[in-house]
Protein backbone atom coordinates (compact mmCIF):
# COMPACT_ATOMS: atom_id res chain seq x y z
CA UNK A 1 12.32 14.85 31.68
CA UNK A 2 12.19 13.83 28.21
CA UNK A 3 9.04 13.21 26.12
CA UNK A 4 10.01 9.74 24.19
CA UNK A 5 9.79 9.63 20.39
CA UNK A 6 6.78 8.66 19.13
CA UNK A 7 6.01 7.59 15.77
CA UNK A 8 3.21 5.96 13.61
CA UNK A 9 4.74 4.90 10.03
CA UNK A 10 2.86 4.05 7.08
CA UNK A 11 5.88 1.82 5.86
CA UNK A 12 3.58 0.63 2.97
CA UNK A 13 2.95 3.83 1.14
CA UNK A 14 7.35 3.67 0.66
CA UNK A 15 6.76 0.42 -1.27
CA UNK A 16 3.14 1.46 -3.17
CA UNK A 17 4.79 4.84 -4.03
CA UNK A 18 7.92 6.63 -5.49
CA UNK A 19 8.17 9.64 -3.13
CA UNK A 20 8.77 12.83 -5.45
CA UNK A 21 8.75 15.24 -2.71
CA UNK A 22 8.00 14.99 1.04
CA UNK A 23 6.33 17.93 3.36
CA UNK A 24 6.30 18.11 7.47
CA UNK A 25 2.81 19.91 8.46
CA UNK A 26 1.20 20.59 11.93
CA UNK A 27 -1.94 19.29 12.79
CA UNK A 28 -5.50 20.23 14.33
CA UNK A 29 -6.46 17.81 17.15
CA UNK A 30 -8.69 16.95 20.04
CA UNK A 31 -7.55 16.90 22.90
CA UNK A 32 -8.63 13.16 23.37
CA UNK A 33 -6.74 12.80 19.47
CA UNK A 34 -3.50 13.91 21.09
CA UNK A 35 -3.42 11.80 23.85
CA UNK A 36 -4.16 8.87 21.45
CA UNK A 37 -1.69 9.39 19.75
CA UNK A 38 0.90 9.60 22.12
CA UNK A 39 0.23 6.36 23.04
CA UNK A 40 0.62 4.85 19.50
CA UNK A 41 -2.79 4.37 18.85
CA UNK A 42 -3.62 5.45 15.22
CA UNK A 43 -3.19 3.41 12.03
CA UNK A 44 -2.18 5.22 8.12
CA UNK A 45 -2.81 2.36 6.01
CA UNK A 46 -5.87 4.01 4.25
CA UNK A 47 -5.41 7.57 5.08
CA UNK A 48 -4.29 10.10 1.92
CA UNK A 49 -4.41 13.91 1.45
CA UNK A 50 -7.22 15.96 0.05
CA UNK A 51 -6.96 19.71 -1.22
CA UNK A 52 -10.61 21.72 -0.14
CA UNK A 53 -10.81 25.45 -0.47
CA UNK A 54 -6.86 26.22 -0.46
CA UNK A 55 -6.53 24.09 2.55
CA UNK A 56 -4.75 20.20 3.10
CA UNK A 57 -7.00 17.86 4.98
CA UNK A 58 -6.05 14.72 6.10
CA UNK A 59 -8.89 11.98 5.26
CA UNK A 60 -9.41 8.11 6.72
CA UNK A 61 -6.54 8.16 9.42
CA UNK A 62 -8.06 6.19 12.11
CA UNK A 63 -7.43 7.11 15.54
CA UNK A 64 -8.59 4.43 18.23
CA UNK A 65 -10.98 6.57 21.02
CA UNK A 66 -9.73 6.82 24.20
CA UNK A 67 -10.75 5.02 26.84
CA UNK A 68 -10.49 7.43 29.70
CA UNK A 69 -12.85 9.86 28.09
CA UNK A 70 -16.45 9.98 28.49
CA UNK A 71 -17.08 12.58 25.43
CA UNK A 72 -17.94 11.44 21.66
CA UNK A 73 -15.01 10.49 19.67
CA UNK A 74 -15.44 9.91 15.83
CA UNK A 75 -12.47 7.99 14.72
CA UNK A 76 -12.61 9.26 11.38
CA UNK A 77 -13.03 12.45 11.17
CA UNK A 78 -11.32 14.94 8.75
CA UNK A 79 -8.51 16.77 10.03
CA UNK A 80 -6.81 19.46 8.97
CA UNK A 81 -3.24 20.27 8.40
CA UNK A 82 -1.02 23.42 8.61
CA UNK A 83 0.92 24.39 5.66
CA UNK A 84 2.69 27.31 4.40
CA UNK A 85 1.13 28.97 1.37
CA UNK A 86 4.18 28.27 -0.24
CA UNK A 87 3.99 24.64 0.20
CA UNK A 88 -0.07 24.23 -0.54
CA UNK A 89 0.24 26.08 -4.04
CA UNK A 90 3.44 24.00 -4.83
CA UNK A 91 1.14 20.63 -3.96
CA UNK A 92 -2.14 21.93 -6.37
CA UNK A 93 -0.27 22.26 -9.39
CA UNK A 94 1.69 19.50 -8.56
CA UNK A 95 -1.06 17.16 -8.02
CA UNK A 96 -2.58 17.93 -11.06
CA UNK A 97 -0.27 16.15 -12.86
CA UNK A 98 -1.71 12.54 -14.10
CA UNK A 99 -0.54 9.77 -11.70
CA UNK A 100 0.26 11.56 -8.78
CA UNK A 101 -1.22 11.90 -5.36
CA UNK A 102 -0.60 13.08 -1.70
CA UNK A 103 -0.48 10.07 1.13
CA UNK A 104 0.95 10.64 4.83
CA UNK A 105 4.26 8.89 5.34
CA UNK A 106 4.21 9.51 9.11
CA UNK A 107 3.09 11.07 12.31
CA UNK A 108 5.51 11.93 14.37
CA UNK A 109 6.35 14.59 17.84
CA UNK A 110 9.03 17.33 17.16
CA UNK A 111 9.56 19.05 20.63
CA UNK A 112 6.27 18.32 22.13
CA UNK A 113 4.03 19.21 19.27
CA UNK A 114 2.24 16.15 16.59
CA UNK A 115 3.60 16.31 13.18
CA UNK A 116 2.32 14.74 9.54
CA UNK A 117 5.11 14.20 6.84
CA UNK A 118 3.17 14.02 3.58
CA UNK A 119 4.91 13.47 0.54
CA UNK A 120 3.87 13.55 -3.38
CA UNK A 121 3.75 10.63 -4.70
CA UNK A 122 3.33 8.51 -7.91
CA UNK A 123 2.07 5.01 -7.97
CA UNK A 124 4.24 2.03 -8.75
CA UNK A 125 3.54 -0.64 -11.07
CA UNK A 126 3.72 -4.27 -10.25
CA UNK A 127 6.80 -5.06 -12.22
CA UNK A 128 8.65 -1.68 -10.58
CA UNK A 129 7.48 -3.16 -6.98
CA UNK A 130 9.40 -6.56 -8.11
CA UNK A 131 12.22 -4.62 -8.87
CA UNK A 132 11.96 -2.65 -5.26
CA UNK A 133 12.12 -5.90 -3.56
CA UNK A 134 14.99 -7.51 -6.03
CA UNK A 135 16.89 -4.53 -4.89
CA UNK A 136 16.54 -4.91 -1.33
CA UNK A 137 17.48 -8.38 -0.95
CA UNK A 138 20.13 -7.34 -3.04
CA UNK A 139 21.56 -4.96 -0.28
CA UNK A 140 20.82 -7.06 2.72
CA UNK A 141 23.02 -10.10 0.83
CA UNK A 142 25.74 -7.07 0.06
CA UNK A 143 25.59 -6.23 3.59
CA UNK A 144 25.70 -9.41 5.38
CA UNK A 145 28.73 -10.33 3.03
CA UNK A 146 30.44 -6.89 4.11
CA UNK A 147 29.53 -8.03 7.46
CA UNK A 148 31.11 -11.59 7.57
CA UNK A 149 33.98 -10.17 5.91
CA UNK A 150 34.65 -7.15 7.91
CA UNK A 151 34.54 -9.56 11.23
CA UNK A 152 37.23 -11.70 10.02
């Protein structure tokens, strides 16, 4: 029996944000958090990365409660998130630049366990997010010509 793959994208932060480098860390959860989550119920919209005492902590992801369990469920809690030593020094002095900050990209399950991929990121301007969107539409035209012409 497989476990299906589950995933919770925050497709906005790709359009917000130039990705500069991107992380997978483990995560601490309830038990009532888990299950949640494994049945799609969480949203990443507002939810970024804070640095506390050496350690990553993942702040304003909303997790709906669920609705089996009797216990008291804050939705928006921090949580905290497993990284190498390696990987939290390399995020510090990288975050300490001007103009750059650490957002979750997505939660995902790698063989049974929840997963975060953060990434470093720098804020787009309006003008560069005009330009994002030029360039897509740009590509799906490309493609759809490719497409028409390849079927002929």
């Amino acid at each position: 029996m497989t476990i299906a793959a589950m995933v919770i994208d925050n497709r906005r932060a790709r359009f917000d944000y130039e990705l500069q480098d991107t992380f997978t860390a483990g995560m601490v959860l309830e038990g009532w958090e888990v299950k949640s989550l494994r049945a799609g119920h969480a949203n990443l919209r507002a939810a970024w990365v804070s640095l506390r005492d050496g350690e990553a902590w993942l702040e304003k992801c909303t997790i709906a409660r669920w609705k089996f369990s009797s216990e008291e469920q804050p939705e928006d809690r921090s949580r905290k998130l497993l990284l190498t030593k390696k990987e939290l020094r390399k995020l510090e002095v990288s975050c300490n630049e001007k103009g750059t900050t650490i957002t979750p990209l997505k939660i995902f399950s790698d063989k049974g366990h929840l997963k975060c991929e953060i990434a470093l990121v720098r804020g787009r301007k309006k003008h560069e997010k005009r330009q994002v969107l030029k360039e897509r539409s740009e590509k799906k035209r490309a493609d759809k010509v490719l497409k028409d012409f390849n079927a002929r």
